[in-house]
N, C-alpha and C. Protein backbone atom coordinates (compact mmCIF):
# COMPACT_ATOMS: atom_id res chain seq x y z
N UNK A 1 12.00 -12.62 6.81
CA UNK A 1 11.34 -11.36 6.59
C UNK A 1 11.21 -11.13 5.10
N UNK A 2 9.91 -10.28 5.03
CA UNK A 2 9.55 -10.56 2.88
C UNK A 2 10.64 -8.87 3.05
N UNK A 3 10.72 -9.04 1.67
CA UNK A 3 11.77 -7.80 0.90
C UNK A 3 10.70 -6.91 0.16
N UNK A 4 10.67 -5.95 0.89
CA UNK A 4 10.18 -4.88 -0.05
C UNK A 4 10.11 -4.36 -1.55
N UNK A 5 9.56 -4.57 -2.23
CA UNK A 5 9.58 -4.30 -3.94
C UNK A 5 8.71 -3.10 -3.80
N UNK A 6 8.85 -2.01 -4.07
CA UNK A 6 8.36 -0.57 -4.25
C UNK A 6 7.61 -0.25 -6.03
N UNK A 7 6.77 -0.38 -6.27
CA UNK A 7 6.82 -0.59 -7.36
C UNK A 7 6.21 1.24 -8.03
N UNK A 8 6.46 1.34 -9.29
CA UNK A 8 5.97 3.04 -9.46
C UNK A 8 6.22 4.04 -8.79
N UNK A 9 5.80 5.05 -8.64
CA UNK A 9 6.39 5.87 -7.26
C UNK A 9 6.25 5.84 -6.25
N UNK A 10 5.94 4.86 -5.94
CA UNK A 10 5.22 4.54 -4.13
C UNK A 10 6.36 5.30 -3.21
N UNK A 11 7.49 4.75 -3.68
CA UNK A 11 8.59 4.86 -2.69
C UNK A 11 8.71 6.55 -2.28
N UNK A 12 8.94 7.10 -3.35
CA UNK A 12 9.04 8.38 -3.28
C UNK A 12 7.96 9.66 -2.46
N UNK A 13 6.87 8.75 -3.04
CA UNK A 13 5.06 9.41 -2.55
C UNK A 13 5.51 9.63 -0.90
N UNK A 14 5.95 8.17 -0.72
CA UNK A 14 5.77 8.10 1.31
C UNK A 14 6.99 9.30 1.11
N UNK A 15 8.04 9.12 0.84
CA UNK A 15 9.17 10.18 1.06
C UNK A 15 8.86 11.38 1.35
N UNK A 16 7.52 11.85 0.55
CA UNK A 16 6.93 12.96 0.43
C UNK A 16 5.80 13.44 1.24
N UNK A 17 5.68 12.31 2.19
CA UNK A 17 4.54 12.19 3.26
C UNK A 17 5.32 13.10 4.57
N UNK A 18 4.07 13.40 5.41
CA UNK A 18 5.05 14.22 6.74
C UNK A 18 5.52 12.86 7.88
N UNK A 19 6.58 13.24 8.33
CA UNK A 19 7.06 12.54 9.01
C UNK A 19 6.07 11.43 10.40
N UNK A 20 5.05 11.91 10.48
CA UNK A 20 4.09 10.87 11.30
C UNK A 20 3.45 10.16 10.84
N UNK A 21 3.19 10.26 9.51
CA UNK A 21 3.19 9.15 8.53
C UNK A 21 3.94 8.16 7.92
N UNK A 22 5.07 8.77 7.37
CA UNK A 22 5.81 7.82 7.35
C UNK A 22 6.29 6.75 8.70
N UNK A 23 6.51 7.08 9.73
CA UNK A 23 6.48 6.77 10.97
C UNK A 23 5.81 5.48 10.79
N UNK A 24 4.17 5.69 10.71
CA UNK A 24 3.29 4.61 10.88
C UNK A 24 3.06 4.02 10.26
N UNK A 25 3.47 4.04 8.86
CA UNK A 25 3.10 3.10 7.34
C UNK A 25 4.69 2.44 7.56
N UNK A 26 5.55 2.88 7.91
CA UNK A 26 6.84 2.01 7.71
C UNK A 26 6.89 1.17 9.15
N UNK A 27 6.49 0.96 10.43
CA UNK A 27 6.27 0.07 11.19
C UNK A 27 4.89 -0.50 10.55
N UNK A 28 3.92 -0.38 10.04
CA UNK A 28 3.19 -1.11 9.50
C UNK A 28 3.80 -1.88 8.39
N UNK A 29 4.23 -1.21 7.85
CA UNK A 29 4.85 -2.59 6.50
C UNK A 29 6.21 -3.34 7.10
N UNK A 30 6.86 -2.77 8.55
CA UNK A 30 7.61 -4.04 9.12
C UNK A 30 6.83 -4.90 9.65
N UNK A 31 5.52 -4.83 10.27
CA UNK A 31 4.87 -6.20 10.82
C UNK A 31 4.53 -6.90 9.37
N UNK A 32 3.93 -6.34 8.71
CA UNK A 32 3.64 -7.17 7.20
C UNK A 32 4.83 -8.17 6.88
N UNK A 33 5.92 -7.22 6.66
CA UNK A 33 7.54 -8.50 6.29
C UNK A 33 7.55 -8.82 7.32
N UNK A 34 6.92 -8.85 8.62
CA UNK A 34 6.83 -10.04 9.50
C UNK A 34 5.78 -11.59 9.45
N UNK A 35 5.18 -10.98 8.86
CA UNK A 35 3.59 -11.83 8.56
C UNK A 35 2.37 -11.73 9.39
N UNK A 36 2.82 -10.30 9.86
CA UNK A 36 1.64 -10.21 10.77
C UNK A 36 0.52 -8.90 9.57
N UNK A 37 -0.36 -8.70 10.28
CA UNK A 37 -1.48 -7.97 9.93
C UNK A 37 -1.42 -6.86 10.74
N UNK A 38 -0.82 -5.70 10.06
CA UNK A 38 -0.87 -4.32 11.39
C UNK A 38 -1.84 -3.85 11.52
N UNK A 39 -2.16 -3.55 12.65
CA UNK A 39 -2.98 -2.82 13.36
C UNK A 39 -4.64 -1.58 12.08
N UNK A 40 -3.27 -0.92 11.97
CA UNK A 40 -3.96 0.47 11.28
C UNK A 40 -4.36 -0.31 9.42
N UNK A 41 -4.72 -1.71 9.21
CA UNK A 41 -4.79 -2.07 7.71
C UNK A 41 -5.99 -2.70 7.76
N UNK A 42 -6.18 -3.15 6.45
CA UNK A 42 -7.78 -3.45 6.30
C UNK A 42 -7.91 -4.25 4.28
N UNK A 43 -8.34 -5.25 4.71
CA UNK A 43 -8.19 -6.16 3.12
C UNK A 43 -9.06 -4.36 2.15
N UNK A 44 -8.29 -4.05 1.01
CA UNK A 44 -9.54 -3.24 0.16
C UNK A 44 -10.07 -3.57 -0.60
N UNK A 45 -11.11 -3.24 -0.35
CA UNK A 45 -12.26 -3.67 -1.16
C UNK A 45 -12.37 -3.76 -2.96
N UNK A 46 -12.46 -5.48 -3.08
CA UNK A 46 -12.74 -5.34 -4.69
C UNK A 46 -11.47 -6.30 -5.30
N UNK A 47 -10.24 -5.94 -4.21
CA UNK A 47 -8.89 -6.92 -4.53
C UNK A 47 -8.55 -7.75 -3.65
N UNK A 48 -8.73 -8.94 -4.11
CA UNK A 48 -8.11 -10.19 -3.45
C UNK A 48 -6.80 -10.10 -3.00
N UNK A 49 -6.14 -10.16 -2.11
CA UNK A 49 -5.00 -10.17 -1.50
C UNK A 49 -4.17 -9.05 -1.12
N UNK A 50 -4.83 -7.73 -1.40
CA UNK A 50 -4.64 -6.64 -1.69
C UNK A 50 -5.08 -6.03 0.04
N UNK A 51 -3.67 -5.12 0.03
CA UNK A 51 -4.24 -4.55 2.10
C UNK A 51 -3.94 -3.22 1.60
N UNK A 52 -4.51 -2.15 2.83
CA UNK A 52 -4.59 -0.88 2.54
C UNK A 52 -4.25 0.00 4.22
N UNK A 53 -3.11 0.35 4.48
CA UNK A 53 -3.12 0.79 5.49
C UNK A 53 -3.41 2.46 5.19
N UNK A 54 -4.30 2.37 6.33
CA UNK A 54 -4.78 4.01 6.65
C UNK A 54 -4.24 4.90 7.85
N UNK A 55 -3.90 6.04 7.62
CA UNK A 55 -3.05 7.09 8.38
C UNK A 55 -3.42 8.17 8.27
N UNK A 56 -4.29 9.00 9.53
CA UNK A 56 -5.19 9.93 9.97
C UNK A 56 -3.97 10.86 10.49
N UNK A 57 -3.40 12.31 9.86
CA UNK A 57 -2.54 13.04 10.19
C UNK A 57 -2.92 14.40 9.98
N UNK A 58 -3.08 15.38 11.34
CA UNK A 58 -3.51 16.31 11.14
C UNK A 58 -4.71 17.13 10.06
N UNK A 59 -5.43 16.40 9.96
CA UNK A 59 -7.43 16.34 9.44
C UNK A 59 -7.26 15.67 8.00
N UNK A 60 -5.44 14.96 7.63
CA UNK A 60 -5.77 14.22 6.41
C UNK A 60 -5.64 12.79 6.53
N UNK A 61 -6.06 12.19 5.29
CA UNK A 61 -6.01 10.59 5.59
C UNK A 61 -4.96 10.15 4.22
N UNK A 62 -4.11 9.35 4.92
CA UNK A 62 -3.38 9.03 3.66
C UNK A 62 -3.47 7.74 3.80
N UNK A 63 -2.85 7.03 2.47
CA UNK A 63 -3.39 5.48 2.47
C UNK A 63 -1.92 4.93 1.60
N UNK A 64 -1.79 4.21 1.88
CA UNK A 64 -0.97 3.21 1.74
C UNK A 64 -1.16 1.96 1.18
N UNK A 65 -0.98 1.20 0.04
CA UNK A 65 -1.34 -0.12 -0.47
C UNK A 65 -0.82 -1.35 -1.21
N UNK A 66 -0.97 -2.28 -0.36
CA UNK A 66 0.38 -3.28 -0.70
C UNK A 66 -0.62 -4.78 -0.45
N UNK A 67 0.50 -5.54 -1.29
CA UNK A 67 -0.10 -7.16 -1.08
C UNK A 67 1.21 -8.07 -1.14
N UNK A 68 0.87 -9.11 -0.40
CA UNK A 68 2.33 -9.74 0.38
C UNK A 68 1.42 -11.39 -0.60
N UNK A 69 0.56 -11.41 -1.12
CA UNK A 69 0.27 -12.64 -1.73
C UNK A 69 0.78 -13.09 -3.31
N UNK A 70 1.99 -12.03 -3.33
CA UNK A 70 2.78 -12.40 -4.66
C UNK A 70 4.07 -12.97 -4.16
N UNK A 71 4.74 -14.48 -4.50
CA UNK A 71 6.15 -14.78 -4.25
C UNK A 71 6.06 -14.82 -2.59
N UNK A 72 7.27 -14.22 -2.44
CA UNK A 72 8.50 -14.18 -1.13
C UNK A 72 8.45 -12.42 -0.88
N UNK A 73 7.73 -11.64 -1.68
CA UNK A 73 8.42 -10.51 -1.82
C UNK A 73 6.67 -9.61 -1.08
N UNK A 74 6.76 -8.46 -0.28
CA UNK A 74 5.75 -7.42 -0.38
C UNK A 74 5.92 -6.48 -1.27
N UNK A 75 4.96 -6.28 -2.03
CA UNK A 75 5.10 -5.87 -3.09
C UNK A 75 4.18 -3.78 -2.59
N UNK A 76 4.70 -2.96 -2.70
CA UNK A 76 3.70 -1.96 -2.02
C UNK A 76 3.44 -0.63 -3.17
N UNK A 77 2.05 -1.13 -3.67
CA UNK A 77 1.34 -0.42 -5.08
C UNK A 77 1.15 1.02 -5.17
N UNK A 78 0.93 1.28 -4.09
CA UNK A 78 0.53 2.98 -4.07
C UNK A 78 0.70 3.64 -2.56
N UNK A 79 0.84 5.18 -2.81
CA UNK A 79 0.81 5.54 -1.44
C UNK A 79 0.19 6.99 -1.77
N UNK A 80 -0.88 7.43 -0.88
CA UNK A 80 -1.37 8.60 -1.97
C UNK A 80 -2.64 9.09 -0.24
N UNK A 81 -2.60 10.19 -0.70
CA UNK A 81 -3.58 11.49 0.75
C UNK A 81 -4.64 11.91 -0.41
N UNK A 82 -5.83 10.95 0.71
CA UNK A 82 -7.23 10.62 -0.01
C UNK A 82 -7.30 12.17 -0.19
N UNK A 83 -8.27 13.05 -1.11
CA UNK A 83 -8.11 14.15 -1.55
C UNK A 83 -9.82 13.98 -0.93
N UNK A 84 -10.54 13.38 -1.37
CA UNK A 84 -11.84 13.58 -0.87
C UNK A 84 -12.25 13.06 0.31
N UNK A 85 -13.00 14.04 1.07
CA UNK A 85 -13.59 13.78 2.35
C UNK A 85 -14.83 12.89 2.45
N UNK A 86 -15.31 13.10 1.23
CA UNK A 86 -16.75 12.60 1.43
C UNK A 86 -16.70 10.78 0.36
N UNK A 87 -17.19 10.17 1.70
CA UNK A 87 -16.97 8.26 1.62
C UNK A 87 -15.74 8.24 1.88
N UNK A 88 -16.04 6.70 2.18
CA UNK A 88 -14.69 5.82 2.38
C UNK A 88 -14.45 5.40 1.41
N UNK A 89 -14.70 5.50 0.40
CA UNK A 89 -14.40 4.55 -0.56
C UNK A 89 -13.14 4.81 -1.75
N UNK A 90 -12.07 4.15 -1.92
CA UNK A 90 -11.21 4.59 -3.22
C UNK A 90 -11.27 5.36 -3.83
N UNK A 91 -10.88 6.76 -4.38
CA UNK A 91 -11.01 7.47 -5.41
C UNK A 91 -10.82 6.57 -6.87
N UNK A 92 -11.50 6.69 -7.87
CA UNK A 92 -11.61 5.74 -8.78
C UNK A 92 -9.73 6.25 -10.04
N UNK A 93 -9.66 6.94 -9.39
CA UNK A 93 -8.16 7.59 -10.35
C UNK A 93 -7.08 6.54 -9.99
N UNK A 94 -7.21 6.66 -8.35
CA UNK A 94 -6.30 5.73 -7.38
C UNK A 94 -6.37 4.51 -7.66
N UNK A 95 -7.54 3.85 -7.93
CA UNK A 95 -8.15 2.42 -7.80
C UNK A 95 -7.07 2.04 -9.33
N UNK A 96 -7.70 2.56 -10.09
CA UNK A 96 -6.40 2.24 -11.52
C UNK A 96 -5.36 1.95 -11.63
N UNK A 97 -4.66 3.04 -10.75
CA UNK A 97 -2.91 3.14 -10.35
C UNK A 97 -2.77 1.45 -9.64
N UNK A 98 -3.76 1.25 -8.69
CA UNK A 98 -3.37 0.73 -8.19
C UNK A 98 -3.74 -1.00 -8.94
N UNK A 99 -4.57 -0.90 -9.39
CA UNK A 99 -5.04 -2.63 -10.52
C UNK A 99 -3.98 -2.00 -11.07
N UNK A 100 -3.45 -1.54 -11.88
CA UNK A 100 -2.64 -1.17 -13.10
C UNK A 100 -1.11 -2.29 -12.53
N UNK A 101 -0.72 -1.31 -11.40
CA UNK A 101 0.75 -1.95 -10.56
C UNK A 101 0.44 -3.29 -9.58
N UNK A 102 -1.08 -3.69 -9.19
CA UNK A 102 -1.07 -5.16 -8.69
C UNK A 102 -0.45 -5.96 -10.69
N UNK A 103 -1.00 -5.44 -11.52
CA UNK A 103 -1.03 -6.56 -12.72
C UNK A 103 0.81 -6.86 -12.98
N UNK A 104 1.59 -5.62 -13.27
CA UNK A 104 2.80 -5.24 -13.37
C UNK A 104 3.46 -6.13 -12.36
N UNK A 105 3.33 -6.23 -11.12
CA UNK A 105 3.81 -6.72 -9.47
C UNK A 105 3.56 -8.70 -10.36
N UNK A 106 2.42 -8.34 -10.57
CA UNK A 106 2.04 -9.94 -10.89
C UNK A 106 3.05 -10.34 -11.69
N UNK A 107 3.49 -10.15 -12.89
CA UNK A 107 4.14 -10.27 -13.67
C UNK A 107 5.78 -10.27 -13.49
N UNK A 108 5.68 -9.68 -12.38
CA UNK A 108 7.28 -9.55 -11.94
C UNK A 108 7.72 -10.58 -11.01
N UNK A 109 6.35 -10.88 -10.05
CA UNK A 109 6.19 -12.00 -9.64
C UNK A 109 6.61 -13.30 -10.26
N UNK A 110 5.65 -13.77 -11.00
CA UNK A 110 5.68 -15.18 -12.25
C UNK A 110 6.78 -15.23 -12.78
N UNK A 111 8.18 -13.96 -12.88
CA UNK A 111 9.17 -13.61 -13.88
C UNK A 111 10.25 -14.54 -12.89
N UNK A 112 9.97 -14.07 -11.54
CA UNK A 112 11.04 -14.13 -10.94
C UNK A 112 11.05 -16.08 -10.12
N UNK A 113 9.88 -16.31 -10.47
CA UNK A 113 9.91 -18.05 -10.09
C UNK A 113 11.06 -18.79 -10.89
């Protein structure tokens, strides 16, 4: 099973999520340290190796984002309640946070070979 590396505040963000979320992003990131592909995830768009689980809770969507293609380790970049309704697409604030902590993850990665 891969070991969770929390990187930035991710850890805390979900902490701060309501409990049916956390629920479903933390059995989603146990099939991941299984090597499976859960259900509720989806490659995001733009990052190579990069997954994004989505969680529809009472009319909000929160998102979740992690990549298991660094090392031995899942590495999980962001966790954040899309603020805008309108598209699917990344808020471009988020998208940063999250290249910013894949580059950081990388590096911690290569450190630890």
């Amino acid at each position: 099973m891969k070991k969770i590396i929390w990187m930035g505040s991710s850890l805390k963000d979900l902490q701060d999520c309501p409990e049916g979320v956390k629920d479903d992003v933390g059995f989603a990131l146990y099939e991941a340290q299984q090597g499976e592909m859960p259900n509720k995830s989806k490659p995001l768009k733009g990052l190579l190796g990069v997954i994004e689980i989505k969680t529809d809770f009472r009319r909000d969507t929160y998102r979740t984002v992690y990549t298991v293609k660094l090392g031995e380790s899942l590495y999980v970049l962001h966790v954040f309640k899309k603020k805008s309704h309108h598209g699917k697409s990344t808020p471009k604030p988020d998208m940063q946070v999250i290249k910013s902590r894949l580059m950081f993850a990388q590096k911690m990665a290569e450190e630890s070979k």
